[in-house]
Protein backbone atom coordinates (compact mmCIF):
# COMPACT_ATOMS: atom_id res chain seq x y z
CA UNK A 1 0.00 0.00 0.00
CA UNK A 2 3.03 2.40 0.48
CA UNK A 3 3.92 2.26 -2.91
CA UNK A 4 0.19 3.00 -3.90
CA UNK A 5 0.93 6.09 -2.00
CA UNK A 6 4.34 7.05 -2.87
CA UNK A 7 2.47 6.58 -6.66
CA UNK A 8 -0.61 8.96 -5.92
CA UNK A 9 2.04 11.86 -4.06
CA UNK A 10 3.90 11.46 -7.26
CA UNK A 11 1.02 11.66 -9.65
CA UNK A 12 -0.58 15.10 -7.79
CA UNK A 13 2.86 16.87 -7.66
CA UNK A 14 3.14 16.39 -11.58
CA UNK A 15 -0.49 17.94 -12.40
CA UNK A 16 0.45 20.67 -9.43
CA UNK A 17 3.37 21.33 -10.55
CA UNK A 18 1.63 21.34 -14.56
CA UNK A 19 -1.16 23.55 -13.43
CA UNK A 20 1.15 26.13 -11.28
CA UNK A 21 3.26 26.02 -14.13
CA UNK A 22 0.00 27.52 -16.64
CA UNK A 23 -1.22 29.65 -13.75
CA UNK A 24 2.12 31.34 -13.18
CA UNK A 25 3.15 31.93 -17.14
CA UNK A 26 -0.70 33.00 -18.38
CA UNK A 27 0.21 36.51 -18.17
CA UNK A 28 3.06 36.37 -19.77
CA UNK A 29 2.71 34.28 -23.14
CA UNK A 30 0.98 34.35 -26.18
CA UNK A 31 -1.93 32.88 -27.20
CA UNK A 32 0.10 30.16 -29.28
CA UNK A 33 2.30 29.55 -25.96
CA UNK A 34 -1.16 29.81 -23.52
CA UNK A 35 -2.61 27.00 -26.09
CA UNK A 36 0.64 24.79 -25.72
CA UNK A 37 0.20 25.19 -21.88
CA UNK A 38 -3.25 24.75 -22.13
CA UNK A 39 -3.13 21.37 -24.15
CA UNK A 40 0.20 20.25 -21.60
CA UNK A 41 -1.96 20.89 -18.55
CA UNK A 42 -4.92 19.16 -20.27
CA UNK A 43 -3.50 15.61 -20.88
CA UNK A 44 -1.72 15.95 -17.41
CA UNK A 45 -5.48 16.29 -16.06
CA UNK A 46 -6.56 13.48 -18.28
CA UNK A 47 -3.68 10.84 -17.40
CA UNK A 48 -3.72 11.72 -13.64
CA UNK A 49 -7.44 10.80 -13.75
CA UNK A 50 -6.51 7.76 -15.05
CA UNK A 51 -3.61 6.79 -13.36
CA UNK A 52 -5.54 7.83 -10.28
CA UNK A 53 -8.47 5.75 -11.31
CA UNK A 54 -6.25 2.64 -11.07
CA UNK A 55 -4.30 3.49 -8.67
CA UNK A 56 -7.52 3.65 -6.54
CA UNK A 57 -8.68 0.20 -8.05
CA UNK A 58 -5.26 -1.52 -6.88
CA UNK A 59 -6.29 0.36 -2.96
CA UNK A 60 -9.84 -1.34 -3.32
CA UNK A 61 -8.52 -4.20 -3.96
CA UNK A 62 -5.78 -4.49 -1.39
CA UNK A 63 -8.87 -3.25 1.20
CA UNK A 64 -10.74 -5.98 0.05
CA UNK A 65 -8.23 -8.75 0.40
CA UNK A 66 -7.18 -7.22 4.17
CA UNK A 67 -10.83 -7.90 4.97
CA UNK A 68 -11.13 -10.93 3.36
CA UNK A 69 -8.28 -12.20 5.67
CA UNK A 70 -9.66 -10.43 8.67
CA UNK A 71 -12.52 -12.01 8.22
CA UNK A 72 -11.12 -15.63 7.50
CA UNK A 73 -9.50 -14.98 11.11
CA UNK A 74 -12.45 -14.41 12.40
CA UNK A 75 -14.43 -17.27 11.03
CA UNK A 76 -11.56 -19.36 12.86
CA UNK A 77 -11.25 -17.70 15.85
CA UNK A 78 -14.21 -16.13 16.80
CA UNK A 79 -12.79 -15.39 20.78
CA UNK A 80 -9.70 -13.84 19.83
CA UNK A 81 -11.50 -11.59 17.10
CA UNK A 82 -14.16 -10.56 19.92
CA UNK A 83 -10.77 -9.76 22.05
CA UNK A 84 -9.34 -7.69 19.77
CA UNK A 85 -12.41 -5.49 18.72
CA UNK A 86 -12.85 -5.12 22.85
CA UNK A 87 -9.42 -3.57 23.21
CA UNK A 88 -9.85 -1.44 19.93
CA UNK A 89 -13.15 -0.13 21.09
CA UNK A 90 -11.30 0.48 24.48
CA UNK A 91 -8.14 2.49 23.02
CA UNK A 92 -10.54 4.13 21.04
CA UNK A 93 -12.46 5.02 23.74
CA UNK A 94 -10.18 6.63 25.72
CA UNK A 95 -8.48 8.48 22.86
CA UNK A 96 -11.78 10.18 21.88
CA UNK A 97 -12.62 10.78 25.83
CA UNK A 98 -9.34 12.88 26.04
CA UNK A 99 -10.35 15.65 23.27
């Protein structure tokens, strides 16, 4: 999942840094240049929102398989799993009671 992440960070700085790099030049090109920039910061929209898209698929999935597993553990060990949401809900519990 880290890398999913280290992949998103990656993807938003390049359309940032594309769209600061149109915002900051607009007043200073012309309209052949602005159109250049314009159609640059376009397909950096378009293949962020796709990278993004899978990039989001590949997090689904990897949510899906953790809770798959947690809930194969679960299944086997029903005690345990009861255990462990006990002390979550506890930690929780006190963690919200302190704000």
């Amino acid at each position: 999942m880290s890398k999913d992440n280290e992949y998103l960070r990656a993807e938003l700085q390049t359309l940032a840094d594309t769209l600061e790099e149109v915002l900051n030049t607009s007043g200073e090109k012309s309209k052949e240049e602005m159109d250049k920039l314009r159609n640059k910061a376009e397909r950096a929209l378009k293949e962020s929102r796709r990278r993004l898209g899978e990039t989001g698929e590949a997090i689904a999935r990897h949510t899906r398989e953790a809770a798959s597993r947690a809930d194969d553990y679960v299944r086997e060990k029903p005690w345990t799993g009861v255990g462990i949401g006990a002390a979550v809900g506890v930690v929780l519990g006190v963690l919200l009671a302190r704000r």
